[in-house]
Protein backbone atom coordinates (compact mmCIF):
# COMPACT_ATOMS: atom_id res chain seq x y z
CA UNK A 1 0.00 0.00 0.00
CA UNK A 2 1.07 3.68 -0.90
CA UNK A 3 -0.37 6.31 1.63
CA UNK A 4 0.38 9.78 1.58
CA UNK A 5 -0.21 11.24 5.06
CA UNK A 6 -2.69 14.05 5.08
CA UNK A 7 -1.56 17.56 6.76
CA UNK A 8 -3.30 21.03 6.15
CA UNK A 9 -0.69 22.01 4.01
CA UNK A 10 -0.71 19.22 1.17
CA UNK A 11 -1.54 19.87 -2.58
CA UNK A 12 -2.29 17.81 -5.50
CA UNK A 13 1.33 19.27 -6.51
CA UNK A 14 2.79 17.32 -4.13
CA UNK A 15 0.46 14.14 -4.12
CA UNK A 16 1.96 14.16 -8.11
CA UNK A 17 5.39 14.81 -7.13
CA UNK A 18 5.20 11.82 -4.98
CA UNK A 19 3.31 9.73 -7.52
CA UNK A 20 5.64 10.38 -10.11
CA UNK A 21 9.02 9.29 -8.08
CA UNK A 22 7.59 5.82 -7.12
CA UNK A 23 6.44 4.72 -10.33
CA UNK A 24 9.98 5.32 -11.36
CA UNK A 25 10.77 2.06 -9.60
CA UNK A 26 7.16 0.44 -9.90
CA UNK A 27 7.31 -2.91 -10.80
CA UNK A 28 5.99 -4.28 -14.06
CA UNK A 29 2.58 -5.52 -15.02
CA UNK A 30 1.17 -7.51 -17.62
CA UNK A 31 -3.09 -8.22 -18.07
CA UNK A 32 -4.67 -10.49 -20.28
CA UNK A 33 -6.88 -7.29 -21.64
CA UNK A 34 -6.94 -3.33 -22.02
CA UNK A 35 -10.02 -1.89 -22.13
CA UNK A 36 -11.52 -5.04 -23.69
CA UNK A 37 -8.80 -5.28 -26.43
CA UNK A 38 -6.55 -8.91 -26.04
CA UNK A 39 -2.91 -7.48 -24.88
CA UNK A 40 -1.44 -10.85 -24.27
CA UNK A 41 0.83 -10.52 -27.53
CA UNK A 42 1.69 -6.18 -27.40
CA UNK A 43 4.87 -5.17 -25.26
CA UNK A 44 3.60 -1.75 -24.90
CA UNK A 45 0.56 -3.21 -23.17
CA UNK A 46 3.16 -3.94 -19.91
CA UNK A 47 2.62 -1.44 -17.45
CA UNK A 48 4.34 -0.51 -13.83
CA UNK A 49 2.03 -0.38 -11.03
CA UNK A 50 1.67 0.85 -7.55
CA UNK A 51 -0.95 -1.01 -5.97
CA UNK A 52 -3.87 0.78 -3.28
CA UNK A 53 -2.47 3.81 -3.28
CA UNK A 54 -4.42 6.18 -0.60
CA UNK A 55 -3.79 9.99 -0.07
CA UNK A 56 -6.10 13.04 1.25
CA UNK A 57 -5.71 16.93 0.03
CA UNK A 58 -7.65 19.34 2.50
CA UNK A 59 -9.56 21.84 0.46
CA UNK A 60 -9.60 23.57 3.00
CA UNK A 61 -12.59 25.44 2.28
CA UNK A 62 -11.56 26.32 -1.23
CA UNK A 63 -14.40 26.98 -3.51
CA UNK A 64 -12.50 29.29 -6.52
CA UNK A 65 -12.15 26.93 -9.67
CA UNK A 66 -8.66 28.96 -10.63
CA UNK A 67 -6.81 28.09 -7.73
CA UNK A 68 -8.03 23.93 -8.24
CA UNK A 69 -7.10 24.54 -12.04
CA UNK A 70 -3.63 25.91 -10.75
CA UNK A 71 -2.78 23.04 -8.72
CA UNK A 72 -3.92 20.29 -10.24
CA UNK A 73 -3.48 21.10 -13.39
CA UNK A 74 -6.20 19.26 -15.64
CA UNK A 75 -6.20 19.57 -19.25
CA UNK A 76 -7.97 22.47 -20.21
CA UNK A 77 -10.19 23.87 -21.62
CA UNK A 78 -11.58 20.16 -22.37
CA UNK A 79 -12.09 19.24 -18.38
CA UNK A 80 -14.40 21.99 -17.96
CA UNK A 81 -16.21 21.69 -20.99
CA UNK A 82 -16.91 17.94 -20.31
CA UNK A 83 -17.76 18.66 -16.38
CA UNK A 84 -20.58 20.75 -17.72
CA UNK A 85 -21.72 17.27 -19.91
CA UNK A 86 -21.35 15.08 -16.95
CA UNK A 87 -23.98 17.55 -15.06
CA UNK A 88 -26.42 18.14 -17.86
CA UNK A 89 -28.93 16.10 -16.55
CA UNK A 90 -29.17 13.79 -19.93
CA UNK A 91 -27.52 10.85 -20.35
CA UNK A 92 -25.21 11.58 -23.18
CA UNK A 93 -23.70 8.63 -24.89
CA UNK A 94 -21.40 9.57 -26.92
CA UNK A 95 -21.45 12.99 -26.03
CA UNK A 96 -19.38 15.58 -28.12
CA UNK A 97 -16.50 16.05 -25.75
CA UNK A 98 -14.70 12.70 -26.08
CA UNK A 99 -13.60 14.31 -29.02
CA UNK A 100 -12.00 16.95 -27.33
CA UNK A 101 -10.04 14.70 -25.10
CA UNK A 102 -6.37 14.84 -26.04
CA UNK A 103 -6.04 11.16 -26.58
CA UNK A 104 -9.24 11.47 -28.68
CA UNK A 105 -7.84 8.92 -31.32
CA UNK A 106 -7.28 6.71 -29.05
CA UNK A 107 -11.23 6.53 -27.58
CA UNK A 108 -12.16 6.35 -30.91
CA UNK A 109 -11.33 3.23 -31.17
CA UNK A 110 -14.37 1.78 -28.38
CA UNK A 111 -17.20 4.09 -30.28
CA UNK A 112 -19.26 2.83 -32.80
CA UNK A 113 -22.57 4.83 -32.69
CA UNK A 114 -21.53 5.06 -28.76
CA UNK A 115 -19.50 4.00 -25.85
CA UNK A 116 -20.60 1.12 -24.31
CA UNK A 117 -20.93 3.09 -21.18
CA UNK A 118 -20.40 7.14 -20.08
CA UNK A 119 -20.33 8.79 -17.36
CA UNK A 120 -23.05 10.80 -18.34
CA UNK A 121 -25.12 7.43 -18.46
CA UNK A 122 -23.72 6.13 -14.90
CA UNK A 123 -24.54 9.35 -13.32
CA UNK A 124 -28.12 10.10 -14.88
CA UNK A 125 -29.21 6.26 -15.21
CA UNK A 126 -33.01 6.72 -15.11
CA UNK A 127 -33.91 7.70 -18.83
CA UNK A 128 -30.54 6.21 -20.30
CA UNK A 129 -31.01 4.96 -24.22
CA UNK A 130 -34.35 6.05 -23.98
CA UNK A 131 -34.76 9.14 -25.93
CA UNK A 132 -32.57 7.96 -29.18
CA UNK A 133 -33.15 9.71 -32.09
CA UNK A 134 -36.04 11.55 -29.83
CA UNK A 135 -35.65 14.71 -27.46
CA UNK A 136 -35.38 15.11 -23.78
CA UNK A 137 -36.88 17.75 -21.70
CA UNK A 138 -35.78 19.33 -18.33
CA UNK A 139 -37.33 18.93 -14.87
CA UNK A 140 -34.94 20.72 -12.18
CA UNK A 141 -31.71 19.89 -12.82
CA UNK A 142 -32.62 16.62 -14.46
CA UNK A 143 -34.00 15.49 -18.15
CA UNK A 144 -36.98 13.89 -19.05
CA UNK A 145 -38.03 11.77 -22.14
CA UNK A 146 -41.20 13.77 -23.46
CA UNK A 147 -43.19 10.20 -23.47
CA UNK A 148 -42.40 7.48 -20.85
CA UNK A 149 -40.87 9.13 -17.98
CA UNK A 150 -41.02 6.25 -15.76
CA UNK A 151 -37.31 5.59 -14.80
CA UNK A 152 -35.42 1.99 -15.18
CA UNK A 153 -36.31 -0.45 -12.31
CA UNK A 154 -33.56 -2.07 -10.17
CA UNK A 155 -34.21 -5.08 -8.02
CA UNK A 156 -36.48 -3.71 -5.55
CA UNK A 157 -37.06 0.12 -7.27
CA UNK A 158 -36.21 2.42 -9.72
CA UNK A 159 -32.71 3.73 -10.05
CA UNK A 160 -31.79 7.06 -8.26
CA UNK A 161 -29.39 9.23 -10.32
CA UNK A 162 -27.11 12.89 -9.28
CA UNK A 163 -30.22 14.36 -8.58
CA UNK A 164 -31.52 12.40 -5.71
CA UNK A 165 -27.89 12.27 -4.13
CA UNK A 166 -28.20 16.21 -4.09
CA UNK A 167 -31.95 15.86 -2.80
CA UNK A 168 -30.71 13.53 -0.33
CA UNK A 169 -28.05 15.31 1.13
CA UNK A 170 -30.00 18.84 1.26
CA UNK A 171 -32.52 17.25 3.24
CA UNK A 172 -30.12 15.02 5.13
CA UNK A 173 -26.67 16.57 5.76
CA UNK A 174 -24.88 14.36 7.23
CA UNK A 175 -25.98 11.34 6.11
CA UNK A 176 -23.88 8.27 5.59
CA UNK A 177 -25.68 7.19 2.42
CA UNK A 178 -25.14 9.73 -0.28
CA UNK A 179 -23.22 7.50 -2.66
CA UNK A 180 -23.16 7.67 -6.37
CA UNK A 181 -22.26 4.07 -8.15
CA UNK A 182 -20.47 4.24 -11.57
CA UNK A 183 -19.48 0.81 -11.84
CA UNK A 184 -23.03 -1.14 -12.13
CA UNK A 185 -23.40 -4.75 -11.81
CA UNK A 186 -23.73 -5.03 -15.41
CA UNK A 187 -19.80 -4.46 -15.39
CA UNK A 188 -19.24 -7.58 -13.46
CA UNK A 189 -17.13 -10.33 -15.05
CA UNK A 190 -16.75 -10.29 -19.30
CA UNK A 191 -20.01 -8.67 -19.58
CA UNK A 192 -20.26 -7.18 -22.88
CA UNK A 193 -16.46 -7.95 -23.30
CA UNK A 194 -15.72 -4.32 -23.52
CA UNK A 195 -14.47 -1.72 -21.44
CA UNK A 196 -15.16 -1.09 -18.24
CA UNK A 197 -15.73 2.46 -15.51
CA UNK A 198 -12.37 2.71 -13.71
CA UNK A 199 -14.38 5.26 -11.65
CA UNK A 200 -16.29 3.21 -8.85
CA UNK A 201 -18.10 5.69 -7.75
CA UNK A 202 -18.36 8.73 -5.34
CA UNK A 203 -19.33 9.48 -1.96
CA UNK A 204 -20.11 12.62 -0.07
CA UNK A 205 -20.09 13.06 3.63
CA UNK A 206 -20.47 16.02 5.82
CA UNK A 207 -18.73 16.28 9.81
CA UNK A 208 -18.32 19.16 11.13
CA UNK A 209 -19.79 22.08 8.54
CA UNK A 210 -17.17 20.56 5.72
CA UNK A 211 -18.36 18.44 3.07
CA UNK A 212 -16.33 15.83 2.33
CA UNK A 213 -15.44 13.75 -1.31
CA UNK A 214 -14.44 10.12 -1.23
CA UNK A 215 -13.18 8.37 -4.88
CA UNK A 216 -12.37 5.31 -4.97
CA UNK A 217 -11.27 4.04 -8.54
CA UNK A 218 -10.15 0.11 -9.70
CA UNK A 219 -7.52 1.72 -11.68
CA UNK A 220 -6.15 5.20 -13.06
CA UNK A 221 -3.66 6.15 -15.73
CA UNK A 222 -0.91 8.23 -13.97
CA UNK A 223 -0.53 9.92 -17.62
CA UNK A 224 -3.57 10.39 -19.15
CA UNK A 225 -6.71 10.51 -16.65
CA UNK A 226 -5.23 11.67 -12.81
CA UNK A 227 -5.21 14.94 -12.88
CA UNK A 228 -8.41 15.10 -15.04
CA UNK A 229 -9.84 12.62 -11.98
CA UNK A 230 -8.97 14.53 -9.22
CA UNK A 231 -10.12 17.87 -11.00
CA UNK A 232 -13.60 16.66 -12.01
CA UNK A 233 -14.31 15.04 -8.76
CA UNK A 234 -13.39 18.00 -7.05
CA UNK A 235 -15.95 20.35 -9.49
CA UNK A 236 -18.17 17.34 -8.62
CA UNK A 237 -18.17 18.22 -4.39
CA UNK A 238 -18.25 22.12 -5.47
CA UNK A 239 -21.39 21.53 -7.85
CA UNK A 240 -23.21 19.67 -5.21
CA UNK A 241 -22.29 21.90 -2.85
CA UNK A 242 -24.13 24.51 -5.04
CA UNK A 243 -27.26 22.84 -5.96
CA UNK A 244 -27.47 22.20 -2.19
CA UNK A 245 -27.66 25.36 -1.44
CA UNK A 246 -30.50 26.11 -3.70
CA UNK A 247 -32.32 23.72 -1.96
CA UNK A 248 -31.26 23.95 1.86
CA UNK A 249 -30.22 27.08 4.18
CA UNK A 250 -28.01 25.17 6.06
CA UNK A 251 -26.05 24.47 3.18
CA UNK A 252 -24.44 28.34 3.49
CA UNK A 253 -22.81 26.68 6.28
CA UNK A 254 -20.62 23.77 5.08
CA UNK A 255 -17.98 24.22 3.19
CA UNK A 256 -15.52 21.66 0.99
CA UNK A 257 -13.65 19.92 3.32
CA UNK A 258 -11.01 17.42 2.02
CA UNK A 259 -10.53 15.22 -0.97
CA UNK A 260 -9.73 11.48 -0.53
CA UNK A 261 -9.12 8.88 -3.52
CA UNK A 262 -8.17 5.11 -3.02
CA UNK A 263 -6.82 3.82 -6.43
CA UNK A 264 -6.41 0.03 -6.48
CA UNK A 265 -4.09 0.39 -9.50
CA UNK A 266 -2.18 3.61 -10.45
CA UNK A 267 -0.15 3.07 -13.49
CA UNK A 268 1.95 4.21 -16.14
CA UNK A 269 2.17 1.90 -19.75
CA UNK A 270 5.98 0.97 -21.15
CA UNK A 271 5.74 4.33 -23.62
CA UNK A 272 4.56 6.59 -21.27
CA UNK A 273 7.33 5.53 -18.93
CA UNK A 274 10.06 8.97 -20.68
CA UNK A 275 6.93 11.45 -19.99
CA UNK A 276 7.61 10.80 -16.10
CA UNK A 277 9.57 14.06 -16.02
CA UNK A 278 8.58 15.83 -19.06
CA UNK A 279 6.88 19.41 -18.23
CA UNK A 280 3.14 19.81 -18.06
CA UNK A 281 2.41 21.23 -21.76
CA UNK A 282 3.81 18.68 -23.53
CA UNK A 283 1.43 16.22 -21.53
CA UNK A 284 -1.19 16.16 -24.31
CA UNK A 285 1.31 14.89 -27.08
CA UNK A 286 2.42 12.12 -24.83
């Protein structure tokens, strides 16, 4: 295990300084499959892994979107742009800002009409793939199909989506049960044989007037998706934050508290392994 002690004066900066000197020496891994694809026969498929890695950033109250862009440095302008997708309230699949992504070509490859899965999908779940090639309408912060706008059924009830975790939590602030799932049961075992959420989910908890963000993730390219992670979930806690507000006085009260992320596997692949130490803006070509 990997833990990076928590004090009041941590920063993402760090937590990547620290990431990026261990995986120097990580030790190699090989999987049978990359996002669905057979690797058993590609070299550049071997990746070096640190294994449950654990760390916790205070936010200390932070709510200013410049200073979380200035230390964790996500790649912008595309992060923002495809925050503001992930909260629509629709369940985009594809979406238009995959495109965007600077390892666009590389997605491209898992679309044919659409993903298999999005996040917009995971997060608004009731009305997913039921408006195609039809129109959605809004209701609060969520959208409706303009016929059946009964939502999907789990085992026992129908699915709750974003917008119930924020209903939840206005009404109930410090509730142990606000929990948003990303990975669904549908991901278990081969499934559909294709790629699966590294994101398992989120989890907000409030103690003390600070509202806190838990993000726990099966795996995480060091390269291409951590910062991006860490900035999004942390625009996640700030938007929920907001929309609580709207709904609760007592939400003027609580503030963002700290940001937590377990990763089971935190990786880099063979090529990647020279952009270690190479300087933010040339990220994106990596």
């Amino acid at each position: 295990m990997f833990t990076i002690l928590s004090d009041d004066k941590l920063t993402f900066r760090h937590v990547h300084h620290h990431f990026q000197s261990w995986l120097e020496t990580a030790p190699p891994v090989r999987t049978e499959r990359w996002q669905g694809k057979d690797v058993t026969k590609d070299p550049a498929a071997t990746t070096y892994e640190l294994r449950n890695v654990v760390f916790e950033v205070p936010l200390n109250g932070i709510e200013d979107l410049d200073h979380w862009r200035a230390d964790i440095k996500p790649n912008l302008p595309w992060a923002d742009d495809h925050f503001l997708e992930r909260v629509s309230g629709e369940p985009l699949n594809p979406g238009v800002q995959w495109a965007h992504w600077p390892w666009a070509g590389s997605a491209a490859k898992f679309k044919t009409n659409r993903f298999n899965h999005t996040y917009m999908e995971r997060l608004w779940p009731k009305f997913a793939r039921r408006a195609d090639g039809g129109k959605l309408s809004y209701g609060g912060h969520r959208r409706y199909p303009d016929g059946d706008k009964r939502p999907r059924y789990g085992i026992g009830h129908h699915y709750g989506d974003l917008w119930d975790l924020v209903e939840m939590l206005a009404k109930e602030p410090h509730t142990r049960q606000a929990w948003i799932p990303l990975f669904f049961p549908e991901d278990t075992g081969v499934g559909d044989g294709g790629r699966k959420p590294c994101t398992l989910g989120y989890q907000i908890i409030v103690r003390d007037g600070r509202a806190h963000i838990w993000y726990p993730l099966r795996s995480c390219d060091f390269i291409r998706h951590w910062r991006d992670d860490c900035y999004l979930a942390v625009r996640l806690l700030l938007w929920v934050i907001d929309r609580c507000r709207e709904l609760s006085l007592d939400w003027n009260y609580i503030v963002p508290g700290t940001y937590s992320m377990h990763m089971t596997s935190l990786h880099i692949f063979e090529n990647d392994r020279r952009a270690l130490n190479a300087p933010d803006t040339a990220r994106a070509q990596v």
